[in-house]
Protein backbone atom coordinates (compact mmCIF):
# COMPACT_ATOMS: atom_id res chain seq x y z
CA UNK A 1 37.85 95.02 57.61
CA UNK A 2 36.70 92.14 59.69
CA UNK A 3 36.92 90.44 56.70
CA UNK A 4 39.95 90.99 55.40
CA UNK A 5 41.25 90.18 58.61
CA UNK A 6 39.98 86.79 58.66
CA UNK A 7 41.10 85.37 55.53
CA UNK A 8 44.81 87.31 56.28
CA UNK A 9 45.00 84.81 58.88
CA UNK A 10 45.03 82.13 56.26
CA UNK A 11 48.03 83.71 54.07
CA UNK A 12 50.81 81.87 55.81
CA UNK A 13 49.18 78.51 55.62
CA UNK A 14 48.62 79.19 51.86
CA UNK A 15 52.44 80.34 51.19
CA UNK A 16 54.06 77.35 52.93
CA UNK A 17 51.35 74.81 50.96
CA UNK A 18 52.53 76.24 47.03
CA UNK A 19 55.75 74.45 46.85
CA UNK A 20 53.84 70.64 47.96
CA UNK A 21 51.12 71.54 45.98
CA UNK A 22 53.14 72.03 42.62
CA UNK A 23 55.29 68.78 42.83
CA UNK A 24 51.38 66.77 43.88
CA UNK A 25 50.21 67.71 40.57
CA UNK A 26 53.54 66.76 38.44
CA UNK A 27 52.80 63.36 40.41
CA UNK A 28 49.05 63.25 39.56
CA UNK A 29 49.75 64.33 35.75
CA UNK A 30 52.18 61.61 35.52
CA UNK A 31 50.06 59.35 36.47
CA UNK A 32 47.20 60.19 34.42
CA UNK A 33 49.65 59.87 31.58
CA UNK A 34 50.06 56.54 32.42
CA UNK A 35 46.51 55.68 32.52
CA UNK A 36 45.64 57.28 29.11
CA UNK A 37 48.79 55.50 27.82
CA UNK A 38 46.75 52.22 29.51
CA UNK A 39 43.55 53.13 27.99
CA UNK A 40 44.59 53.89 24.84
CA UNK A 41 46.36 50.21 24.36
CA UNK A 42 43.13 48.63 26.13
CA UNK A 43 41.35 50.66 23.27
CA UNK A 44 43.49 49.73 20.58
CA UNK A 45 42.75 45.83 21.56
CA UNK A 46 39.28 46.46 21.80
CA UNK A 47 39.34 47.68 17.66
CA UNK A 48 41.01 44.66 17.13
CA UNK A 49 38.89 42.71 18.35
CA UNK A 50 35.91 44.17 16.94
CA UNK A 51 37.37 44.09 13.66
CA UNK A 52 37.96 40.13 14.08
CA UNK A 53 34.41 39.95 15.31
CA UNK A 54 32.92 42.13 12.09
CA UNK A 55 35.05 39.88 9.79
CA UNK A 56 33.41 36.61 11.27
CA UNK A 57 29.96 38.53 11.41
CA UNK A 58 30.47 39.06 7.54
CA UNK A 59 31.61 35.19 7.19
CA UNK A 60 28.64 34.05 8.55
CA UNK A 61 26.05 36.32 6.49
CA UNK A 62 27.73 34.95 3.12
CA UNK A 63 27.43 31.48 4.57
CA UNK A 64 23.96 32.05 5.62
CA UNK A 65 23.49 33.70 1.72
CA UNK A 66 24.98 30.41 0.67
CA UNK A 67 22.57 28.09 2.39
CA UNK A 68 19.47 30.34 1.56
CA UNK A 69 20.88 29.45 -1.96
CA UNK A 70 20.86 25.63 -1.01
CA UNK A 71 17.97 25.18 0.18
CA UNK A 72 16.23 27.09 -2.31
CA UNK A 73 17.53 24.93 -5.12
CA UNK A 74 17.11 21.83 -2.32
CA UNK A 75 13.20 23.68 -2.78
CA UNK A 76 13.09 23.29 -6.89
CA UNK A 77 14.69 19.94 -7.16
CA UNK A 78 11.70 18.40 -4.75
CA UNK A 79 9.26 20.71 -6.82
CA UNK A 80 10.36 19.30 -10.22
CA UNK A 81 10.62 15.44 -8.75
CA UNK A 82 6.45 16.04 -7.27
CA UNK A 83 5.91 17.26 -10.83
CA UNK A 84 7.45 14.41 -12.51
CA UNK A 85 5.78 11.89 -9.97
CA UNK A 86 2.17 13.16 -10.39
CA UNK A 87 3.08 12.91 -13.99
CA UNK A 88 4.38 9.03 -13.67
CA UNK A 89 1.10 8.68 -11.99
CA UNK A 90 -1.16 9.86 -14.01
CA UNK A 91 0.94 7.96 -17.26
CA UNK A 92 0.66 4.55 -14.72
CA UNK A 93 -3.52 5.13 -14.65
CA UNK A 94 -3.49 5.60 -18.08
CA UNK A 95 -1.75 3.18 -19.06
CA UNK A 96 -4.48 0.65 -16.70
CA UNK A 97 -7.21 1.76 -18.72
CA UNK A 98 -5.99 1.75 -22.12
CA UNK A 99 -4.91 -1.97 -21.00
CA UNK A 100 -8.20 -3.04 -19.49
CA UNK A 101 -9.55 -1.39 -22.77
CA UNK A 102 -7.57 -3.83 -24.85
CA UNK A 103 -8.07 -6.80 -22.71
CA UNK A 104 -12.26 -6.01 -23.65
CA UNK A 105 -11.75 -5.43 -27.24
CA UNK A 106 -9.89 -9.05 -27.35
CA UNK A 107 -12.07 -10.78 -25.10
CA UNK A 108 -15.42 -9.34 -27.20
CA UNK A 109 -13.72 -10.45 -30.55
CA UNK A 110 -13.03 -14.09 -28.76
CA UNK A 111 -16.54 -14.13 -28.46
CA UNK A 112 -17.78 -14.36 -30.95
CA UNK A 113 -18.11 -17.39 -33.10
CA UNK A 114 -20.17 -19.04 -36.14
CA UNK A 115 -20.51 -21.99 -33.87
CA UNK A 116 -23.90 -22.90 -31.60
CA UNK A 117 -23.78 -24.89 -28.84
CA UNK A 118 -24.04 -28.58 -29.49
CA UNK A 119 -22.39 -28.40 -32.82
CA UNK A 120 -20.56 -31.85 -33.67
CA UNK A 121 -16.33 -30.95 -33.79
CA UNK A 122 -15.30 -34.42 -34.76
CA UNK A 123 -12.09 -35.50 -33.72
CA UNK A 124 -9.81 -32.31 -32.55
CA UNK A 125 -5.81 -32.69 -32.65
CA UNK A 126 -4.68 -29.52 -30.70
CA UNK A 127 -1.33 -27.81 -31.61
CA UNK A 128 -0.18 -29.26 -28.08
CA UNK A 129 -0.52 -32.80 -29.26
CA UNK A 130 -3.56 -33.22 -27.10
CA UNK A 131 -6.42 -35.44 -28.79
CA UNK A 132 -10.00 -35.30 -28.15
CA UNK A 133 -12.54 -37.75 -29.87
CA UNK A 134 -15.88 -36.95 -31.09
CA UNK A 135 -15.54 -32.95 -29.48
CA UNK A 136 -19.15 -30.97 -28.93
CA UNK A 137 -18.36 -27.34 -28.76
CA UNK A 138 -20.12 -26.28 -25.41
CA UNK A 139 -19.01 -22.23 -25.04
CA UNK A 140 -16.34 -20.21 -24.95
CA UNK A 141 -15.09 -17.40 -22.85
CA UNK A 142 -12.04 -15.38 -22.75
CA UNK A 143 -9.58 -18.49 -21.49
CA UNK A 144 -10.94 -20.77 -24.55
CA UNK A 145 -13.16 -22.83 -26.16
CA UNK A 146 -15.02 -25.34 -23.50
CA UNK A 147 -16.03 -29.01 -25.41
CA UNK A 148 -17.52 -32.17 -24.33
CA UNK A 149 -15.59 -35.69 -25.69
CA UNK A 150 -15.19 -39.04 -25.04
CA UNK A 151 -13.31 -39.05 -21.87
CA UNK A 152 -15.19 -35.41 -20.63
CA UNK A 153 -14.96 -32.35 -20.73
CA UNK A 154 -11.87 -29.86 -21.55
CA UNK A 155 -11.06 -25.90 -21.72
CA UNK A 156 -8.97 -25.42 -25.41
CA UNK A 157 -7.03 -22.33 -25.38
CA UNK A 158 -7.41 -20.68 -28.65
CA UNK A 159 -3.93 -20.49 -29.67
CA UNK A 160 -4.08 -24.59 -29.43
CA UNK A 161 -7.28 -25.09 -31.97
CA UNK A 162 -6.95 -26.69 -35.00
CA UNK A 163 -6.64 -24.44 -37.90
CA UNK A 164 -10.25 -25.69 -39.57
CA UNK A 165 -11.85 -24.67 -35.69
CA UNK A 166 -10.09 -21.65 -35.48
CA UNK A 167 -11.31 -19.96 -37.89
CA UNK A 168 -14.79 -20.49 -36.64
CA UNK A 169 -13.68 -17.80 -34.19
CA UNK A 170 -12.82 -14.13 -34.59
CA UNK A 171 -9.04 -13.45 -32.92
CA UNK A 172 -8.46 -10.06 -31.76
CA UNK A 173 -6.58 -7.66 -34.02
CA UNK A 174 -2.35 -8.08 -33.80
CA UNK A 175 -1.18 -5.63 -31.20
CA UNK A 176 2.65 -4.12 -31.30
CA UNK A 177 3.00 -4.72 -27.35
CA UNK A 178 4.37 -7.09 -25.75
CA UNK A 179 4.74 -5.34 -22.04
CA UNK A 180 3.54 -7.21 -19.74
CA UNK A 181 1.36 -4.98 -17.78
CA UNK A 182 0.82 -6.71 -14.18
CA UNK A 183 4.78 -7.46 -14.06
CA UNK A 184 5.22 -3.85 -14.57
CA UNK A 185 2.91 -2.36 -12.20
CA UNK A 186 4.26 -5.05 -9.95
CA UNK A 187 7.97 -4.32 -10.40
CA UNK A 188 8.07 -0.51 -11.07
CA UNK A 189 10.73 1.56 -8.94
CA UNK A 190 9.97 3.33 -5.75
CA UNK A 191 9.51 6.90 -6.27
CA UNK A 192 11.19 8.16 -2.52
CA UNK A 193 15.05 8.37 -3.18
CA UNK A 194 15.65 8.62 0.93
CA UNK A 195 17.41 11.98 0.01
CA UNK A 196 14.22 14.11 -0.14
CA UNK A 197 14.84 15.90 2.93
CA UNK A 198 16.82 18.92 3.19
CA UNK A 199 20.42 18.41 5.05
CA UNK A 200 20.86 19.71 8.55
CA UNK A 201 23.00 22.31 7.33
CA UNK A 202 20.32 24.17 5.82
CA UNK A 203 17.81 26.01 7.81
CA UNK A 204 14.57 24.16 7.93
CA UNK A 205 11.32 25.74 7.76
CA UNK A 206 9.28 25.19 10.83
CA UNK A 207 6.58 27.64 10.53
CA UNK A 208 2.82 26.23 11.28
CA UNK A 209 1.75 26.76 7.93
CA UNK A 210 4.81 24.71 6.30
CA UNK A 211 4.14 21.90 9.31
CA UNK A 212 0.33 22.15 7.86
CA UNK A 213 1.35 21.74 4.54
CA UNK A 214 3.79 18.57 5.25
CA UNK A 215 1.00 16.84 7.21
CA UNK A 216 -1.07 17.04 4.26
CA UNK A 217 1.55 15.98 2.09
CA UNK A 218 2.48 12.68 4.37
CA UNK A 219 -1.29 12.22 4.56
CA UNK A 220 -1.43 11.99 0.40
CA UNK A 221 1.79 9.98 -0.03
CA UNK A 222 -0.18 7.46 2.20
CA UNK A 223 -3.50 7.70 0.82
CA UNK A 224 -1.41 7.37 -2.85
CA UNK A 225 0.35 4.46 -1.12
CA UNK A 226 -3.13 2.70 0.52
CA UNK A 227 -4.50 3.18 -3.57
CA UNK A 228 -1.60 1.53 -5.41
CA UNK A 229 -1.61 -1.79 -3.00
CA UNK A 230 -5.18 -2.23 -3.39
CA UNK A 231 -5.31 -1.48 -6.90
CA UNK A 232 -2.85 -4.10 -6.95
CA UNK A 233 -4.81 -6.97 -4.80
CA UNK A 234 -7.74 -6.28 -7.02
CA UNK A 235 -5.51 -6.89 -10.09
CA UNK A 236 -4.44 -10.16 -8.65
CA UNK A 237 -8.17 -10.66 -7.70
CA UNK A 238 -9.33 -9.98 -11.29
CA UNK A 239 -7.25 -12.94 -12.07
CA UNK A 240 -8.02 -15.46 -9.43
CA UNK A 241 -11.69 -14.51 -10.43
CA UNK A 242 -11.25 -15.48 -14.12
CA UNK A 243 -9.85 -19.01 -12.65
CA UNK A 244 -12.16 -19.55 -10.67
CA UNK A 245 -14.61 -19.16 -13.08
CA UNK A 246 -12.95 -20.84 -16.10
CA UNK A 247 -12.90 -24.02 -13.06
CA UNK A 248 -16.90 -23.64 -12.11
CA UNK A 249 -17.64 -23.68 -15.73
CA UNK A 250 -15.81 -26.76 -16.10
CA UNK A 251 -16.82 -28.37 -13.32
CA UNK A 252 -20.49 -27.78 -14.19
CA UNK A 253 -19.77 -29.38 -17.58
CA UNK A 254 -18.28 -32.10 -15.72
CA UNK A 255 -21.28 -33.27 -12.94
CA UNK A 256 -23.56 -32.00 -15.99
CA UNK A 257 -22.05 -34.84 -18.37
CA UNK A 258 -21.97 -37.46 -15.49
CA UNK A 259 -25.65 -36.61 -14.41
CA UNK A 260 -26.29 -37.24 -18.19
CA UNK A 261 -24.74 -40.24 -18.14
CA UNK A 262 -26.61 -42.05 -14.98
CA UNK A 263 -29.70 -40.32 -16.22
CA UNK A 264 -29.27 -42.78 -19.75
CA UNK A 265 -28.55 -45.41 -17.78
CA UNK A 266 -31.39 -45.24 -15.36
CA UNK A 267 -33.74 -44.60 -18.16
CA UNK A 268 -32.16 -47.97 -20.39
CA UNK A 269 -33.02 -49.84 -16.73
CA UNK A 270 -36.79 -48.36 -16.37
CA UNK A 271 -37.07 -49.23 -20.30
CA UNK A 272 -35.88 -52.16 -19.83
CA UNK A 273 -33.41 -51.86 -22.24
CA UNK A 274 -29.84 -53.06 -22.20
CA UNK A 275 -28.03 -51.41 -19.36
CA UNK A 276 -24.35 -51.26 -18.85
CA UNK A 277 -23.08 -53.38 -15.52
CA UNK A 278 -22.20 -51.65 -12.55
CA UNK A 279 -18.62 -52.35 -13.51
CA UNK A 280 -19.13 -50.35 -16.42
CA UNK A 281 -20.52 -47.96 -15.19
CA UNK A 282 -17.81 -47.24 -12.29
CA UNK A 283 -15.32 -47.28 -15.37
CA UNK A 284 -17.33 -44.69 -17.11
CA UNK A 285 -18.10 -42.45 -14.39
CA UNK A 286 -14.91 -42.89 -12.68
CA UNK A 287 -13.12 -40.52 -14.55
CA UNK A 288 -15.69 -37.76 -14.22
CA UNK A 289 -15.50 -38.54 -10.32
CA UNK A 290 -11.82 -38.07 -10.06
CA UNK A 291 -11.99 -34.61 -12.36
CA UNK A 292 -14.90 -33.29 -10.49
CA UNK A 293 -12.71 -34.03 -7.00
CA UNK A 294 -9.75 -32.45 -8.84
CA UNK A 295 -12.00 -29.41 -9.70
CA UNK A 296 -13.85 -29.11 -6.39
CA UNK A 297 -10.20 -29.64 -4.33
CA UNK A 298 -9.04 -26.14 -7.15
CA UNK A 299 -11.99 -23.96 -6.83
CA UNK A 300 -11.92 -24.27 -2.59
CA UNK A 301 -8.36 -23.40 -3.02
CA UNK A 302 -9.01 -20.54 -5.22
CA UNK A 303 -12.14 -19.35 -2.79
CA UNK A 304 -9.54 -19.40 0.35
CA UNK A 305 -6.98 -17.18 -1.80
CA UNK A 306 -9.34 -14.95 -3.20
CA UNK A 307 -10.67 -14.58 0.47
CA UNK A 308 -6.94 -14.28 1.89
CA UNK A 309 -6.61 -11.50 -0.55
CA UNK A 310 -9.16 -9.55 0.17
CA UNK A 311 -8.65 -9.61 3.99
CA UNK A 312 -5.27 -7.95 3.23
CA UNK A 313 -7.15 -4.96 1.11
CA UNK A 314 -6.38 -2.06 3.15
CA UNK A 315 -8.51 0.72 3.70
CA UNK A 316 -8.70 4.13 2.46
């Protein structure tokens, strides 16, 4: 009863509070009307935009399908140009020893000749117009036929001989080529196009391994690079070479045939037979002096190139 009693005594408080308490919750629904109506527009913006974003999302995963694509195909094209440059290069080193091949075959048919050394050529009239008297066939090598005459001693190209002394020699067998091998090697076209490299549009591979593998690769185009400019000093080497010795050959003929010379004329002196005059002999020899100077002045210049050359051989 107690009990009862006290919450009695909160009845009137209760009765009075119903009326305020109905219209506070029309209020508060009214209100939370108006927020849902708030949230649901916020929501509806938020779709919207999430729609927007998913369409860009799906933009940007076909254009990252698309550059895959690219740079794949970037991937074959640099494949199939390697391919096609190992294959130039190994055509280019073929083509060098098929041509140093030829060069031999010629030079060993030049060679050889019915003539010995010291046999009497007479007169010789060379296709050139050039005219030696009384002509002593003294070698040959692979730039011509080397003679002694009148007035010296002279290098004949084979293609100038006289028919009759031409065909003392074997000529090497006609060829169909006419390519002119050192020009080409010389003058052939770069193989790097300066477009190798993939765009920066396309994703670019920068995993160690692929880093590895272009370090190597820069490392070989240099080595290939190092191999092809000394292959090409030694070419013009080779050639300096053959100079140089088609001039020492000649200018051993030359103080050979002037020793010969003062040798006769000291031995007519000791014999006591008739001597030429010192003004003969200075007209005799003179010539020989002034092509031996000549010679001498050609092979130092030939020594400094040859030496110039090789200084500028890089190294592997």
């Amino acid at each position: 009863m107690k009990r009862i009693g006290r919450y009695l005594c909160f009845l009137p408080i209760l009765i009075l509070a119903l009326p305020a308490s109905g219209i506070g919750q029309e209020q508060e629904i009214s209100v939370l009307n108006a927020k849902i109506k708030k949230a649901k527009s916020t929501l509806s913006k938020i779709e919207d935009k999430i729609d927007g974003i998913r369409e860009k999302a799906a933009e940007t995963e076909r254009q990252a399908e698309a550059a895959k694509v690219i740079q794949q195909s970037i991937k074959d094209l640099l494949a199939t140009k390697l391919e096609g440059q190992t294959k130039a290069e190994s055509l280019e080193t073929e083509l060098i020893q098929t041509y140093k091949l030829l060069k031999a075959y010629q030079d060993n048919y030049r060679y050889t000749t019915e003539l010995s050394k010291g046999d009497a050529l007479g007169d010789l009239a060379l296709k050139d117009g050039s005219k030696y008297s009384t002509a002593v066939y003294s070698g040959a090598t692979n730039m011509g036929v080397q003679v002694t005459h009148s007035s010296g001693v002279g290098n004949v190209p084979y293609d100038q001989l006289p028919p009759a002394v031409a065909a003392k020699f074997r000529t090497p067998p006609a060829t169909q080529t006419t390519i002119d091998v050192a020009a080409l090697l010389a003058n052939k076209p770069s193989f790097t196009t300066g477009q190798d490299e993939p765009s920066d549009s396309a994703p670019a591979d920068n995993s160690p391994a692929a880093q590895r593998k272009q370090r190597i690769a820069e490392k070989t185009e240099k080595r290939e690079a190092i191999v092809q400019q000394r292959e090409e000093i030694d070419a013009k080497i080779e050639v300096l070479d053959k100079k140089l010795k088609l001039v020492l050959d000649t200018l051993n003929a030359q103080e050979i045939a002037k020793l010969e010379i003062e040798r006769e004329q000291n031995i007519n002196k000791l014999s006591k037979r008739t001597a030429k005059s010192d003004s003969d002999m200075a007209r005799i020899i003179g010539p020989y002096e002034q092509k031996i100077s000549t010679l001498k002045a050609q092979k130092d210049a030939l020594y400094n190139e040859i030496r110039e050359l090789r200084s500028q051989r890089p190294r592997l």
